[in-house]
C-alpha atoms as a PDB file:
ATOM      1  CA  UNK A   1     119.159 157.959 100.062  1.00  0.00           C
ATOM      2  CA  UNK A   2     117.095 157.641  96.801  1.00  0.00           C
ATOM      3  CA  UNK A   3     115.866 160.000  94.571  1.00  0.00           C
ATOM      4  CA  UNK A   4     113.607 159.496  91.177  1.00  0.00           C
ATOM      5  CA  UNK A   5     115.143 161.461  87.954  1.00  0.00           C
ATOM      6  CA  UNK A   6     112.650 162.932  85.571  1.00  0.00           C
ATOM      7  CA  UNK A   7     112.352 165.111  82.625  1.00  0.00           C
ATOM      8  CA  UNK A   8     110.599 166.151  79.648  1.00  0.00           C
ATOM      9  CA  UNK A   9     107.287 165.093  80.509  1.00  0.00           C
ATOM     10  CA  UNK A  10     105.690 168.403  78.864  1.00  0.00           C
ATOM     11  CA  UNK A  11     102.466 167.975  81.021  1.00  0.00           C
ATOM     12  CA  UNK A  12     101.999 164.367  81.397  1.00  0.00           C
ATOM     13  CA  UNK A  13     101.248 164.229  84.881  1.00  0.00           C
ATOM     14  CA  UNK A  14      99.938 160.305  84.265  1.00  0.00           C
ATOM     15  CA  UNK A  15     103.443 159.541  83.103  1.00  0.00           C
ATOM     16  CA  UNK A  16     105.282 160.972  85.781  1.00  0.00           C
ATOM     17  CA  UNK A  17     102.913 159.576  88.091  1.00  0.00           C
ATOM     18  CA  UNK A  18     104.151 156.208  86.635  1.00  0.00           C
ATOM     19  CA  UNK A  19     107.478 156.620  87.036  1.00  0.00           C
ATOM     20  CA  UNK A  20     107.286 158.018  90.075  1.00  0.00           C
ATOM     21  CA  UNK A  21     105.879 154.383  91.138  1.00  0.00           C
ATOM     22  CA  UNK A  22     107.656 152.563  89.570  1.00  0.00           C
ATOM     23  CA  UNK A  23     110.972 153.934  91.140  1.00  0.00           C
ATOM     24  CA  UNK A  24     109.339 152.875  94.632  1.00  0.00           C
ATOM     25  CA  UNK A  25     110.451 154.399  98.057  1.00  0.00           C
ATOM     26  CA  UNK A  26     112.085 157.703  97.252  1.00  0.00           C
ATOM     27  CA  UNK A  27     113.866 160.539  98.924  1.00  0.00           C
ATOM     28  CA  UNK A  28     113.834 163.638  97.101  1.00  0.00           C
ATOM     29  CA  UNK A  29     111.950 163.563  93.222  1.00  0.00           C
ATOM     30  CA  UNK A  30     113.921 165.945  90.681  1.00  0.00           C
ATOM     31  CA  UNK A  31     112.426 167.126  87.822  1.00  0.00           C
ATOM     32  CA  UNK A  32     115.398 168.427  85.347  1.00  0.00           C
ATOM     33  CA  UNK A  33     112.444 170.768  82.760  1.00  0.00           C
ATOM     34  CA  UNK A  34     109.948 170.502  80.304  1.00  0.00           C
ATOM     35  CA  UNK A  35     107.247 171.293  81.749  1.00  0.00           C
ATOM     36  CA  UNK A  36     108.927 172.329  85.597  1.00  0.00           C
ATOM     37  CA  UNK A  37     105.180 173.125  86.692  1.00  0.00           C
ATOM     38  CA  UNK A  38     105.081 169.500  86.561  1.00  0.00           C
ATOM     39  CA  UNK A  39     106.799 169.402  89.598  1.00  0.00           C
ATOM     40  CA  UNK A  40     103.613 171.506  91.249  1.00  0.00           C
ATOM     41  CA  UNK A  41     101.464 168.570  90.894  1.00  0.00           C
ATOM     42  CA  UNK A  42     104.261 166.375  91.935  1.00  0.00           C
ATOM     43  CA  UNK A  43     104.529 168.692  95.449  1.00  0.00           C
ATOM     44  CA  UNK A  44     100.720 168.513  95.479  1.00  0.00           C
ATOM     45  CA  UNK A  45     100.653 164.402  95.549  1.00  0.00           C
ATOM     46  CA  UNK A  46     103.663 162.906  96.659  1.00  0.00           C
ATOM     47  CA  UNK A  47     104.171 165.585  99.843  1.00  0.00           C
ATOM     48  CA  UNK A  48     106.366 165.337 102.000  1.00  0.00           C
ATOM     49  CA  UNK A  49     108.543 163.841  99.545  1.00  0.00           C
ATOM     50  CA  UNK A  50     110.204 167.069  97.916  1.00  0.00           C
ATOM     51  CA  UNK A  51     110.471 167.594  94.473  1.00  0.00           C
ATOM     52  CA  UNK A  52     113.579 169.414  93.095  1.00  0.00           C
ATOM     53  CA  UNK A  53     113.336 171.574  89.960  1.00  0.00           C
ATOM     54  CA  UNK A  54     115.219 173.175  87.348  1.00  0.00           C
ATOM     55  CA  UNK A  55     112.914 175.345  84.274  1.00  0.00           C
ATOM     56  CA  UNK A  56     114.130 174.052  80.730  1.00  0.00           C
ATOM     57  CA  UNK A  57     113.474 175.493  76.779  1.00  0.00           C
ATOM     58  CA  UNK A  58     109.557 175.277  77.403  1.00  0.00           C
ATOM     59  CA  UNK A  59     109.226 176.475  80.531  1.00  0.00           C
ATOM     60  CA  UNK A  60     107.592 180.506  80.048  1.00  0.00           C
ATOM     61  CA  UNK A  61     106.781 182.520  82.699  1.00  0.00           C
ATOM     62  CA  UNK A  62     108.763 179.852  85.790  1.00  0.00           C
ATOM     63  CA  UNK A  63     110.592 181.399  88.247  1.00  0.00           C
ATOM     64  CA  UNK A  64     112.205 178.486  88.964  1.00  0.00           C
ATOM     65  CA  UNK A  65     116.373 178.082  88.479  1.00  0.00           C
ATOM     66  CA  UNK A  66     117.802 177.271  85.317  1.00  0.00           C
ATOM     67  CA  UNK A  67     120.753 175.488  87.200  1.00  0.00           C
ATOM     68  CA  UNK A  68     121.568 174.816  90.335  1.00  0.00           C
ATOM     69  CA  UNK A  69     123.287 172.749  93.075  1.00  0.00           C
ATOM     70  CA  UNK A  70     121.750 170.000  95.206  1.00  0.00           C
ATOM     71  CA  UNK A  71     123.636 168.349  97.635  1.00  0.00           C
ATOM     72  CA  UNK A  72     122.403 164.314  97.570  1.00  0.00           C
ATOM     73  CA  UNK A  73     123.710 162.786 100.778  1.00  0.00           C
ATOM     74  CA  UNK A  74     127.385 164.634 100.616  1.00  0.00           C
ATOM     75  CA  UNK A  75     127.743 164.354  96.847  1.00  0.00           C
ATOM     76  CA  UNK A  76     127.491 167.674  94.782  1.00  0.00           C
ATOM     77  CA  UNK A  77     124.890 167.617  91.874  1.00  0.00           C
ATOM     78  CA  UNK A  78     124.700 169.948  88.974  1.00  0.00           C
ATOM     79  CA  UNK A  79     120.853 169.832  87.786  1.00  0.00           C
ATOM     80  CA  UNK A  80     119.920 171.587  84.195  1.00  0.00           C
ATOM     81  CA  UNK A  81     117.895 171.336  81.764  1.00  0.00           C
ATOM     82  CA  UNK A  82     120.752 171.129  79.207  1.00  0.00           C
ATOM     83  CA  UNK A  83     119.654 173.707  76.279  1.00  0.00           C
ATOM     84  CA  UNK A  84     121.774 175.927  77.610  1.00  0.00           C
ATOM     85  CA  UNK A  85     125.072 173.772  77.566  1.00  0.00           C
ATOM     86  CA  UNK A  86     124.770 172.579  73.853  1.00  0.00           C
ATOM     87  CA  UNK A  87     123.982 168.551  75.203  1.00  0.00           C
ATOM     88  CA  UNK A  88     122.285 167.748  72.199  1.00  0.00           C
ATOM     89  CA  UNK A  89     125.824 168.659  69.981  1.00  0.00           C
ATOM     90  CA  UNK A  90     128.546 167.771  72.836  1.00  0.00           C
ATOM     91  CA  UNK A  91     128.896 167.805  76.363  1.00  0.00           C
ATOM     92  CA  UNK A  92     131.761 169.389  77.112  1.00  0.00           C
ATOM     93  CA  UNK A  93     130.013 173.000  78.287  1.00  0.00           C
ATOM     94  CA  UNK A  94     128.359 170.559  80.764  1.00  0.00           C
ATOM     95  CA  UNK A  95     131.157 169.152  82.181  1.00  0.00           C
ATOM     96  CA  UNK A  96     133.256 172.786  82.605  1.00  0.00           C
ATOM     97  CA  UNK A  97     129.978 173.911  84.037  1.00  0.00           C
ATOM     98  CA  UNK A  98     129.790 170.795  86.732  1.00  0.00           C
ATOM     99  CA  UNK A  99     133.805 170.985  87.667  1.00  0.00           C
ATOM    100  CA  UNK A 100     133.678 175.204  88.093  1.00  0.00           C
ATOM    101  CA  UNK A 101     130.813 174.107  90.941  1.00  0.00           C
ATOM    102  CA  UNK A 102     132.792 171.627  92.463  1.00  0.00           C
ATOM    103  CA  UNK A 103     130.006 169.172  91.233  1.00  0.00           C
ATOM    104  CA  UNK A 104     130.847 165.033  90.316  1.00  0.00           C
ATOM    105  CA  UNK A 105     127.727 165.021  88.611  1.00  0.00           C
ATOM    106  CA  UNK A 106     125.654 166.307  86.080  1.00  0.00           C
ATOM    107  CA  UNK A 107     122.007 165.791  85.523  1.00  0.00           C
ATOM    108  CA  UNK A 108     120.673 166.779  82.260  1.00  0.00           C
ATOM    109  CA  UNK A 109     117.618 166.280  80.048  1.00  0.00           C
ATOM    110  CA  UNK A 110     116.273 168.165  76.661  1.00  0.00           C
ATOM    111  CA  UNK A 111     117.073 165.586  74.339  1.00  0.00           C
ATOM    112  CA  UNK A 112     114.624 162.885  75.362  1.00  0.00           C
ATOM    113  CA  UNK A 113     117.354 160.006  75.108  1.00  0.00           C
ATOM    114  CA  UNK A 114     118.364 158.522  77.887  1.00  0.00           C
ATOM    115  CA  UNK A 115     122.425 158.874  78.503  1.00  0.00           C
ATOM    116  CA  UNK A 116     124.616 157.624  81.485  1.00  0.00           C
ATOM    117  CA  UNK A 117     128.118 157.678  81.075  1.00  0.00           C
ATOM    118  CA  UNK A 118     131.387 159.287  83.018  1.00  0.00           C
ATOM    119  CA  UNK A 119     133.207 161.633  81.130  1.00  0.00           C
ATOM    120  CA  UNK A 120     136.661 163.828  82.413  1.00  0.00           C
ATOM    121  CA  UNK A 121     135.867 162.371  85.548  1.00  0.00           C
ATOM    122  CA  UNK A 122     131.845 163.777  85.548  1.00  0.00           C
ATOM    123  CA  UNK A 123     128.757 161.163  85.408  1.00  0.00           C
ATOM    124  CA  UNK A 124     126.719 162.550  83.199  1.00  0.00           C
ATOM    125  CA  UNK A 125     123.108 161.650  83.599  1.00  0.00           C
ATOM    126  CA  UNK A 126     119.851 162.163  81.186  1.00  0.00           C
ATOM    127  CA  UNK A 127     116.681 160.140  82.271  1.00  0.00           C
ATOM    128  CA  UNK A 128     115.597 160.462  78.538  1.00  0.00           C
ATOM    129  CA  UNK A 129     111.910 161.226  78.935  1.00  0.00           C
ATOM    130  CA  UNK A 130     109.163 159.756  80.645  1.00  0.00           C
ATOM    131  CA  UNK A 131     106.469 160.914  78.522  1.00  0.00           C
ATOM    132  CA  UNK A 132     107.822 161.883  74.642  1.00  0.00           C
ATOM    133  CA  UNK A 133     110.779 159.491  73.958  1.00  0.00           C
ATOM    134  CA  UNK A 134     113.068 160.380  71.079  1.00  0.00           C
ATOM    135  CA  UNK A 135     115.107 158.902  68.842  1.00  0.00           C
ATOM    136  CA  UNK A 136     113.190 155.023  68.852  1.00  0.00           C
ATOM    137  CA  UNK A 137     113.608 154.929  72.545  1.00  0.00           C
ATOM    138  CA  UNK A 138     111.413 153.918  75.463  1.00  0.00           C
ATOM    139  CA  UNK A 139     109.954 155.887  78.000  1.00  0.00           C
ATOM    140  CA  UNK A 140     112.355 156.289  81.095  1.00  0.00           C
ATOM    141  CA  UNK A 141     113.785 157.977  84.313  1.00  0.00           C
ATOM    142  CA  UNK A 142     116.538 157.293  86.473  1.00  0.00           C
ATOM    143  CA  UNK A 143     117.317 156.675  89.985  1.00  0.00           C
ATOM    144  CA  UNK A 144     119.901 158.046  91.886  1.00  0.00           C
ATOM    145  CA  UNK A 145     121.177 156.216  95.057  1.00  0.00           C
ATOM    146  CA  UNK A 146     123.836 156.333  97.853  1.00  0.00           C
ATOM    147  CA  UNK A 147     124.808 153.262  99.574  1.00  0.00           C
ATOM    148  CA  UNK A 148     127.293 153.241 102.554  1.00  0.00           C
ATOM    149  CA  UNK A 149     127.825 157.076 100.654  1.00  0.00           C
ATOM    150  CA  UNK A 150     128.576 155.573  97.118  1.00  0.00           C
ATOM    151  CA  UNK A 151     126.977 157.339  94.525  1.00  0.00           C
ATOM    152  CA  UNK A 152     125.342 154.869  91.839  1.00  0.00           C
ATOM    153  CA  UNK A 153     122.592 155.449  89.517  1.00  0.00           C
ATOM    154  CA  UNK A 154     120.438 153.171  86.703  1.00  0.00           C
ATOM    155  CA  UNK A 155     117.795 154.432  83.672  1.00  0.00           C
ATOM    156  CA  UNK A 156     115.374 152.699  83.835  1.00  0.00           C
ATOM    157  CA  UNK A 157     112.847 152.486  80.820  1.00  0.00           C
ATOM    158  CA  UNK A 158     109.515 150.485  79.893  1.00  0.00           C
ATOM    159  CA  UNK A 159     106.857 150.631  77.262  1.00  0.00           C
ATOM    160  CA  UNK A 160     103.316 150.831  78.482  1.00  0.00           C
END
């Protein structure tokens, strides 16, 4: 199973059309905020393929979750946007957040820098931004991918 990770694209549809082609054959696309109704256009193009949503610090007026759960082939995925959890200071509200679900990973954006690292026994994951990178970075997303039901994931960034 595959899935493309995105966030922060604020409304630039091109860019996450990019990505999303870039990251080839996918399962499920997940778009972790900023702008969430992003993912409407996503639904709109790339159907059947689901997209997966969380709403993030921009995101007015969504109904959408501001966490949640999503089960990726048998592993247990905590998606948010991150504002919430402090991830631009620490990640340690993150992590308690992810272990009181049961969850072995986090997915995170709101800081537009890409991060993937396992912490307390949590992979953290933050596709950085495909649109509006930060701190002299690239633009990027992830992928997320089970083999024989091993979890692995990659960023994955580019300049265009």
């Amino acid at each position: 199973m595959r899935a493309v990770i995105l966030s922060d694209s604020h409304g630039n549809t091109d860019m996450c059309d990019k990505a999303i082609s870039a990251a080839g054959k996918v399962d499920f696309i997940i778009h972790l905020g900023d702008i969430a109704r992003d993912c409407d256009y996503i639904e709109s193009v790339y159907a059947p393929v689901p997209c997966i949503s969380v709403v993030g610090n921009n995101d007015f007026f969504c109904g959408d979750a501001r966490e949640r759960v999503f089960d990726f082939d048998g592993h247990k995925l905590f998606l948010c946007h991150g504002h919430t959890r402090g991830v631009q200071r620490e990640k340690g509200a993150l992590i308690r957040a992810a272990k009181e679900r049961g969850c072995e990973t986090a997915l995170f954006g709101h800081t537009h820098i890409p991060f993937l690292e396992r912490e307390d026994g949590i992979l953290l994951l933050n596709p950085g931004s495909c649109a509006y990178p930060r701190g002299g970075g690239k633009k990027s997303f992830a992928v997320l991918e089970t083999e024989e039901k091993k979890l692995s994931a990659v960023i994955v960034d580019w300049v265009l």
